[in-house]
PDB file of N, CA and C in Angstrom:
ATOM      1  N   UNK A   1      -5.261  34.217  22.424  1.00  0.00           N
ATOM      2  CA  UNK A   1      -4.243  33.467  21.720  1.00  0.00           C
ATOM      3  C   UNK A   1      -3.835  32.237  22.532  1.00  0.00           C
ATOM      4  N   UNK A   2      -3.369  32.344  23.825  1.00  0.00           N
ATOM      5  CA  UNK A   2      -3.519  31.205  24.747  1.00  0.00           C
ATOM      6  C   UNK A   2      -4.087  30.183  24.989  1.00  0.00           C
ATOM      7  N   UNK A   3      -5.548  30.883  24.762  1.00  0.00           N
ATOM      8  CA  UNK A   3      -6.553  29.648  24.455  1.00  0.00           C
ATOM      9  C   UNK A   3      -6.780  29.085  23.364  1.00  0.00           C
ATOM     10  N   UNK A   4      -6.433  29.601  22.653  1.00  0.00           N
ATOM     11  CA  UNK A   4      -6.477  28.706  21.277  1.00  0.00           C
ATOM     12  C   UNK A   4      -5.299  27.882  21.013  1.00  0.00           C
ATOM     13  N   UNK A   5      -4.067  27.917  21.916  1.00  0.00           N
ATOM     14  CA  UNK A   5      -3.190  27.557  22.323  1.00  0.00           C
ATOM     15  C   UNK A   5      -3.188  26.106  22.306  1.00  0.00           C
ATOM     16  N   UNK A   6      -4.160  26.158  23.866  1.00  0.00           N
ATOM     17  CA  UNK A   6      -4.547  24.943  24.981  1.00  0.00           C
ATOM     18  C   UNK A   6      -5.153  24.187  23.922  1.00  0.00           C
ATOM     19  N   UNK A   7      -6.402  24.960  22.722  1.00  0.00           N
ATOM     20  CA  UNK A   7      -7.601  23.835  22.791  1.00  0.00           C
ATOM     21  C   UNK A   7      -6.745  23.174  21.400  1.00  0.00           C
ATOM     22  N   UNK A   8      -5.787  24.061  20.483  1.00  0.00           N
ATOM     23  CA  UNK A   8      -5.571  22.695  19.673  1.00  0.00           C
ATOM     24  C   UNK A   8      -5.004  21.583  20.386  1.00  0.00           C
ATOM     25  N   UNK A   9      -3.763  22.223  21.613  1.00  0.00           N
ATOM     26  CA  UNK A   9      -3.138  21.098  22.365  1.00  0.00           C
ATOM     27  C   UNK A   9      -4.164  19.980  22.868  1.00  0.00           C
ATOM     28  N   UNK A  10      -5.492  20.216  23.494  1.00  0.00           N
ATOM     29  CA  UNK A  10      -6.518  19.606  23.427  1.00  0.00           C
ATOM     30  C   UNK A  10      -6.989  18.669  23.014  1.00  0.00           C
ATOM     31  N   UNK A  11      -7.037  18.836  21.519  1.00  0.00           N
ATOM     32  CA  UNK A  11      -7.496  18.816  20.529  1.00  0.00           C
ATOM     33  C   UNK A  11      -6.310  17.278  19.860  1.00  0.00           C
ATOM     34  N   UNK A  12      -5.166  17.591  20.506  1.00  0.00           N
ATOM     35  CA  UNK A  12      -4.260  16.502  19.807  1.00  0.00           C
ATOM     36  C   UNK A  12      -3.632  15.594  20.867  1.00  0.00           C
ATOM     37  N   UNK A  13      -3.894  15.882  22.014  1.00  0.00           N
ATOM     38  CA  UNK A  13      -3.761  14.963  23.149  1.00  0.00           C
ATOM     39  C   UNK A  13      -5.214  13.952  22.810  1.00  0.00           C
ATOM     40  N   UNK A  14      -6.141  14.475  23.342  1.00  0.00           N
ATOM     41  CA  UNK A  14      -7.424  13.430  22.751  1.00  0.00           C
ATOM     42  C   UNK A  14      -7.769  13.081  21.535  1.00  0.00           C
ATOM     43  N   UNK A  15      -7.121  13.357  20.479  1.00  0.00           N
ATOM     44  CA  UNK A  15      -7.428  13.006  19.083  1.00  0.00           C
ATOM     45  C   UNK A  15      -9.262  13.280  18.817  1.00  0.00           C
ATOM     46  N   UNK A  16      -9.613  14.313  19.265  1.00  0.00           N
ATOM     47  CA  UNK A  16     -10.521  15.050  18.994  1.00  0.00           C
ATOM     48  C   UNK A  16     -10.546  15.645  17.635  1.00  0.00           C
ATOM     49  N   UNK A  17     -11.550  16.139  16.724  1.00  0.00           N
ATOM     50  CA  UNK A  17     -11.397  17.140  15.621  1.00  0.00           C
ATOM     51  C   UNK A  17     -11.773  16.309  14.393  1.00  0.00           C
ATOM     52  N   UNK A  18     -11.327  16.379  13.390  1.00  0.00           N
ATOM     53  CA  UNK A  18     -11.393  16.000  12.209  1.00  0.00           C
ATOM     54  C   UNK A  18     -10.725  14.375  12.302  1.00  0.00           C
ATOM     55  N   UNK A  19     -11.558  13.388  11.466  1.00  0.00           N
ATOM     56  CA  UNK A  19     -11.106  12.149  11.663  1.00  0.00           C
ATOM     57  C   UNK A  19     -10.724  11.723  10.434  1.00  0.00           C
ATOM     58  N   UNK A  20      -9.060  11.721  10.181  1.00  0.00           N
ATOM     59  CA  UNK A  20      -8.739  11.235   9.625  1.00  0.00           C
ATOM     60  C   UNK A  20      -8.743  10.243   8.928  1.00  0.00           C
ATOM     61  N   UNK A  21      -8.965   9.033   9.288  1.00  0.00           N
ATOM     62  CA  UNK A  21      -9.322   7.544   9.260  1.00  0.00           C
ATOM     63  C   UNK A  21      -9.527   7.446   7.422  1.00  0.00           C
ATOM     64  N   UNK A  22      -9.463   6.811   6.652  1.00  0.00           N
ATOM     65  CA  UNK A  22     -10.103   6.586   5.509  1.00  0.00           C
ATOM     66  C   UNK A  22     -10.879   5.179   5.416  1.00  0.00           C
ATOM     67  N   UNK A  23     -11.448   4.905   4.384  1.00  0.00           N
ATOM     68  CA  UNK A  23     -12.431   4.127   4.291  1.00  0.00           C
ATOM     69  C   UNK A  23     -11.979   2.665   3.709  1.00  0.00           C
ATOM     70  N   UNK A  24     -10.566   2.862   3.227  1.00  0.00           N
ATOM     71  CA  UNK A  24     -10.146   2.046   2.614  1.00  0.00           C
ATOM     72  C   UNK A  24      -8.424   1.630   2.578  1.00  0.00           C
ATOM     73  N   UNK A  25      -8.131   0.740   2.378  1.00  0.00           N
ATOM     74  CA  UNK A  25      -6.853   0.342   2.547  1.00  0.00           C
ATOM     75  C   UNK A  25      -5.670   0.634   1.829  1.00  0.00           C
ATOM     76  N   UNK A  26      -4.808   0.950   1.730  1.00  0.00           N
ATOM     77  CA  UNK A  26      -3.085   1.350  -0.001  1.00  0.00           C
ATOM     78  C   UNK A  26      -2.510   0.625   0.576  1.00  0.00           C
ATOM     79  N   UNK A  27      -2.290   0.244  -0.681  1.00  0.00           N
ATOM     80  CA  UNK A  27      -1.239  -0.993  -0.710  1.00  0.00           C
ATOM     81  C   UNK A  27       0.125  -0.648  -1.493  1.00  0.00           C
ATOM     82  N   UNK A  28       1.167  -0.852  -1.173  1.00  0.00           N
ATOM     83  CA  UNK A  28       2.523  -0.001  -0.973  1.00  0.00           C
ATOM     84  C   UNK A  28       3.009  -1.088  -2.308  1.00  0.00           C
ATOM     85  N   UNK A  29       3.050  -0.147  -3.511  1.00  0.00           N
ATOM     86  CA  UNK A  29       3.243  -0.952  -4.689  1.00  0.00           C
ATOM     87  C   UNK A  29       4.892  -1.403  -4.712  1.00  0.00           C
ATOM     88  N   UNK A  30       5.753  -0.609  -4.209  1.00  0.00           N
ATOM     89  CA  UNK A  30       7.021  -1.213  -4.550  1.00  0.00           C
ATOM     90  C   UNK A  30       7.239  -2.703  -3.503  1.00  0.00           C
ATOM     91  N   UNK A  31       6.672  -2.747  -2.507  1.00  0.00           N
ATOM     92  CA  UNK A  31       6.483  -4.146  -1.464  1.00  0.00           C
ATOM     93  C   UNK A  31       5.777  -4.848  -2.162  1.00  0.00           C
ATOM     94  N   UNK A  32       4.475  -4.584  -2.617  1.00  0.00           N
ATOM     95  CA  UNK A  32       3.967  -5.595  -3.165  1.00  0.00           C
ATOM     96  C   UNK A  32       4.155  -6.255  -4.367  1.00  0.00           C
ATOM     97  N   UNK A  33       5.102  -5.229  -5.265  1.00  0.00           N
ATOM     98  CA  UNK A  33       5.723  -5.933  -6.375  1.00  0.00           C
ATOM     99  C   UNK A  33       7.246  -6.606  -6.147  1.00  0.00           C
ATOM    100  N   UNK A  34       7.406  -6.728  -4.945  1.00  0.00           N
ATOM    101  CA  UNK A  34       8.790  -7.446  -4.427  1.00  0.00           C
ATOM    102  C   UNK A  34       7.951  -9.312  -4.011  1.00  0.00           C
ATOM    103  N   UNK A  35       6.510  -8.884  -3.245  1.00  0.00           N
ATOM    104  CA  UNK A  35       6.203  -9.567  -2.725  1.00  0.00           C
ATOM    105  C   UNK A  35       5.622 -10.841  -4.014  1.00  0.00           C
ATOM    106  N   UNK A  36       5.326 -10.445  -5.028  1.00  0.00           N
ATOM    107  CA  UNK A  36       4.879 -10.443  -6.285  1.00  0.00           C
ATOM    108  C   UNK A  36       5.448 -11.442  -6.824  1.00  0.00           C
ATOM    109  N   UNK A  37       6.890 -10.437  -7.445  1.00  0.00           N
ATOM    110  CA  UNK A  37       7.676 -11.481  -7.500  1.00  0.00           C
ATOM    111  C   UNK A  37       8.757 -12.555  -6.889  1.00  0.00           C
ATOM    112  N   UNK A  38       8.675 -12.647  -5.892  1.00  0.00           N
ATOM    113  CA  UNK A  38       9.049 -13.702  -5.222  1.00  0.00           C
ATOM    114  C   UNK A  38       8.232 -15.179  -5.280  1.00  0.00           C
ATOM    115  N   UNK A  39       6.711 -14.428  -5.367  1.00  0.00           N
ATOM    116  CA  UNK A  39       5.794 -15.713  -5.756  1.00  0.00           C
ATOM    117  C   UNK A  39       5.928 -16.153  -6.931  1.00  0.00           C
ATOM    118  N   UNK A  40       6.439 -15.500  -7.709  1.00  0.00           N
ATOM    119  CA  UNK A  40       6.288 -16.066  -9.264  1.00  0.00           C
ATOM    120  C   UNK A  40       7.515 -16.603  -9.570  1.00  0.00           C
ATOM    121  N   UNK A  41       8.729 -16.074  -8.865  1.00  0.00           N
ATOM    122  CA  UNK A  41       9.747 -17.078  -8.794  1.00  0.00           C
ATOM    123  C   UNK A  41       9.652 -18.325  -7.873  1.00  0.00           C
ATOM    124  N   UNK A  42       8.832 -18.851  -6.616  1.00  0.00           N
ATOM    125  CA  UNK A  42       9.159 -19.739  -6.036  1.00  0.00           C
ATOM    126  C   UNK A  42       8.076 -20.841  -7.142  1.00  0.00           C
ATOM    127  N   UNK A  43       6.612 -20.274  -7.729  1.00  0.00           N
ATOM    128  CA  UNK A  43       6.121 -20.782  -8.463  1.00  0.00           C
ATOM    129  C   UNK A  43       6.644 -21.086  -9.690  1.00  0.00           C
ATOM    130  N   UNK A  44       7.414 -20.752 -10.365  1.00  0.00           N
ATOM    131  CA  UNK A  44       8.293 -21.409 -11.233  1.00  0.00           C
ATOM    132  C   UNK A  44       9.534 -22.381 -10.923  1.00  0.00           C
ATOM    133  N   UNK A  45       9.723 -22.058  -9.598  1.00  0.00           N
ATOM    134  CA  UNK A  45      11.070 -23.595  -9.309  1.00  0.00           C
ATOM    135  C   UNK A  45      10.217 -24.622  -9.025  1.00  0.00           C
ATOM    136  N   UNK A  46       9.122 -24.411  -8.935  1.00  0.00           N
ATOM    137  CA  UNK A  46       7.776 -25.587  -8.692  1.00  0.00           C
ATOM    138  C   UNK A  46       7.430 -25.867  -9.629  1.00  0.00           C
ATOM    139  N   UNK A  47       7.569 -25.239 -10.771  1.00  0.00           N
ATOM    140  CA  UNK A  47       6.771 -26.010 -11.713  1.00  0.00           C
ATOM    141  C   UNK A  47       5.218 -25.782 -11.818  1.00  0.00           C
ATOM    142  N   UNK A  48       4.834 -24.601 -10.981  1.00  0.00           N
ATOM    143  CA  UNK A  48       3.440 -24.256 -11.401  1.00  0.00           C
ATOM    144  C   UNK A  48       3.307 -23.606 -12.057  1.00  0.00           C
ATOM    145  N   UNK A  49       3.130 -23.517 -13.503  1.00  0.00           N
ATOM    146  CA  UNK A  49       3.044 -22.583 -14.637  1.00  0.00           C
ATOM    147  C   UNK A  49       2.119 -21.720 -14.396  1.00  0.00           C
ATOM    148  N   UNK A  50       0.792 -22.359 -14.073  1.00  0.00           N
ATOM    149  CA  UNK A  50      -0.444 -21.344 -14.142  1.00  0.00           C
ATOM    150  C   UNK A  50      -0.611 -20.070 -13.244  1.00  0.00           C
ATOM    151  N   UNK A  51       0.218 -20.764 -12.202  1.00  0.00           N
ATOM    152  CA  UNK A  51       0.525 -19.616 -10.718  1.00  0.00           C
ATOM    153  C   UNK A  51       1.466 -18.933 -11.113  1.00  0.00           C
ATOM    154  N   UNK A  52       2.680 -19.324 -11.785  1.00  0.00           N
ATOM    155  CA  UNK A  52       3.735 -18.278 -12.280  1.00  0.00           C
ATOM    156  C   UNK A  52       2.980 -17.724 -12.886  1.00  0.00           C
ATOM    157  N   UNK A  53       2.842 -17.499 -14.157  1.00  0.00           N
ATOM    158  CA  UNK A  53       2.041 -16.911 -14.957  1.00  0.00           C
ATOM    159  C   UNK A  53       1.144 -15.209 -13.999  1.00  0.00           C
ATOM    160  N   UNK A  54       0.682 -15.784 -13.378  1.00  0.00           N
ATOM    161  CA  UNK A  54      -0.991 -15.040 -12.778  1.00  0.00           C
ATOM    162  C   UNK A  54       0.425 -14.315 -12.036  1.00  0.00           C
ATOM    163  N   UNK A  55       1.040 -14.445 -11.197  1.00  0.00           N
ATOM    164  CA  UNK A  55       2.078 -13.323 -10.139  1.00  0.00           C
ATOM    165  C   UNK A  55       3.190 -12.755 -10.934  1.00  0.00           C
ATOM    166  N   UNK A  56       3.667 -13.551 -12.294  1.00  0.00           N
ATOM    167  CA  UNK A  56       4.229 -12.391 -13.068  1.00  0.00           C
ATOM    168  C   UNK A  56       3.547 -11.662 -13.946  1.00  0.00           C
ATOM    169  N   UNK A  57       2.166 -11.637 -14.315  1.00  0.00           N
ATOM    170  CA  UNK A  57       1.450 -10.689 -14.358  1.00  0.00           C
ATOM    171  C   UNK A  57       1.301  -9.262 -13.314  1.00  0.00           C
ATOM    172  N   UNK A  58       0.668  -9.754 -12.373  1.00  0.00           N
ATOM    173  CA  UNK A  58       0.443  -9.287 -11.352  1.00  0.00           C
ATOM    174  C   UNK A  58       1.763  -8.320 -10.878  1.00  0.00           C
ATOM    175  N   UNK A  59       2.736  -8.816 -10.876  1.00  0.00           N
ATOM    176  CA  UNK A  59       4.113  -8.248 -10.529  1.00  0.00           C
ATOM    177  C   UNK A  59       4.891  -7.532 -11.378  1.00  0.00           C
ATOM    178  N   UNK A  60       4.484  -7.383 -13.028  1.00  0.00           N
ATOM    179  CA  UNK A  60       4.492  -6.812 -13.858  1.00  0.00           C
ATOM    180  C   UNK A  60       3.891  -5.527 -13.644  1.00  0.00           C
ATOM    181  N   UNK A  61       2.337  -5.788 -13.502  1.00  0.00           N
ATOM    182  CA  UNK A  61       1.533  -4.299 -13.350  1.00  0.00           C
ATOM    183  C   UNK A  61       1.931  -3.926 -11.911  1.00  0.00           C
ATOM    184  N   UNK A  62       2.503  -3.915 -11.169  1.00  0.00           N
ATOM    185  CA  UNK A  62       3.195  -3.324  -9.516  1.00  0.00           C
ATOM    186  C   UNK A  62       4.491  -2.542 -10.133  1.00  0.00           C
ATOM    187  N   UNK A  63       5.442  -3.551 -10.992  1.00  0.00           N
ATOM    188  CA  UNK A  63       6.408  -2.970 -11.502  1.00  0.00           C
ATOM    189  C   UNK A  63       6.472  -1.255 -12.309  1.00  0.00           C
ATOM    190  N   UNK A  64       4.935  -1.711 -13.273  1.00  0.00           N
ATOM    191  CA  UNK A  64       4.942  -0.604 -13.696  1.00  0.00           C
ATOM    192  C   UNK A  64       4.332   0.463 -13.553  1.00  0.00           C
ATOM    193  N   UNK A  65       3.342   0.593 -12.599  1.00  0.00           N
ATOM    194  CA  UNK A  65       3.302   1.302 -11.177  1.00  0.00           C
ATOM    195  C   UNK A  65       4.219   2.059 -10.965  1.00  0.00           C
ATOM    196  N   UNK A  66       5.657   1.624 -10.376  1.00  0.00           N
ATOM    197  CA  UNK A  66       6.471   1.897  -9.458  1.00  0.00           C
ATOM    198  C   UNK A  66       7.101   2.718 -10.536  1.00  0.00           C
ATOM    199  N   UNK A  67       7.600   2.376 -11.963  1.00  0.00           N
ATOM    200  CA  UNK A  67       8.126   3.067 -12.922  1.00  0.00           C
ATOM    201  C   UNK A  67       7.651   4.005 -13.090  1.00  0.00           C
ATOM    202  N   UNK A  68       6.172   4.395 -13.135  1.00  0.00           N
ATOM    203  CA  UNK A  68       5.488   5.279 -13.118  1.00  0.00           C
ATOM    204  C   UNK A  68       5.586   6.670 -12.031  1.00  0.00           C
ATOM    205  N   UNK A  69       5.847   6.330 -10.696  1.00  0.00           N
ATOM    206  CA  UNK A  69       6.248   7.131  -9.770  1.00  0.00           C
ATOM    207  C   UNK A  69       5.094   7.130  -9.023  1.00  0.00           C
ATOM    208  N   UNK A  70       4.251   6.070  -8.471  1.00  0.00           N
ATOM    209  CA  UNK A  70       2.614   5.517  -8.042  1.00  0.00           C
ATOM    210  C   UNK A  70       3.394   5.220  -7.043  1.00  0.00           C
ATOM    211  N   UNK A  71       3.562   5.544  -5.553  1.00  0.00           N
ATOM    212  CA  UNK A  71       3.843   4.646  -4.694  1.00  0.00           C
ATOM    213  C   UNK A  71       2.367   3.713  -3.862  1.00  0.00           C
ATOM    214  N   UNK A  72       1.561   4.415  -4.144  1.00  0.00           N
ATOM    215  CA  UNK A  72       0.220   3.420  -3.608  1.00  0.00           C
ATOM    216  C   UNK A  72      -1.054   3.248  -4.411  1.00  0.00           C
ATOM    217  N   UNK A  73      -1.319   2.413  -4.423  1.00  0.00           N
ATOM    218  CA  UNK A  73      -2.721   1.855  -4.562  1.00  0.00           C
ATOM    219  C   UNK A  73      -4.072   1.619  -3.841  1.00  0.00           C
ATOM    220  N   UNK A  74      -5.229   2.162  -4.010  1.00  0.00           N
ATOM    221  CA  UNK A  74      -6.213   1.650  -2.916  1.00  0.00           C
ATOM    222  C   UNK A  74      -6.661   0.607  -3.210  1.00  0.00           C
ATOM    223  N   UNK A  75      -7.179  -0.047  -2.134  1.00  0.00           N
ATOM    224  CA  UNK A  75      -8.356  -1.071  -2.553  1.00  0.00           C
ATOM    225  C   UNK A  75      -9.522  -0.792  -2.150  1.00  0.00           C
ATOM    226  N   UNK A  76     -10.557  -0.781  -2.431  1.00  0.00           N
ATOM    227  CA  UNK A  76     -11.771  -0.319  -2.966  1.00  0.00           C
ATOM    228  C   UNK A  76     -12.687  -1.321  -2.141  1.00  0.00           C
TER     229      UNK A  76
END
């Protein structure tokens, strides 16, 4: 029992064992639909329609995500 003790302690001092790591990145939908819309508001005191447009899209589908109860997204 002791030794099985030591070797997980082992085991988590050297980060030995099973590698967590994933292959791919989440992206934290309630930040990124803050981040979202902030662009689509500074792009509308500008006067860039086409850029508003594309980040209140974009900040729309984050929104409803988040309504959903999705806190992440991968990217692929």
């Amino acid at each position: 029992m002791l030794s099985l003790i030591y070797y997980i302690i082992d085991l988590m001092i050297n980060l030995k064992g099973r590698n967590w790591e994933v292959g791919h990145e989440l992206l934290d939908c309630a930040m990124e639909y803050k981040k979202l819309y902030s662009l689509y508001l500074d792009a509308d005191f500008e006067d860039r329609l086409s850029d508003a447009l594309f980040y209140k899209s974009k900040a729309e589908h984050f929104k409803s995500l988040v309504d959903k109860g999705i806190e992440f997204e991968p990217l692929f």
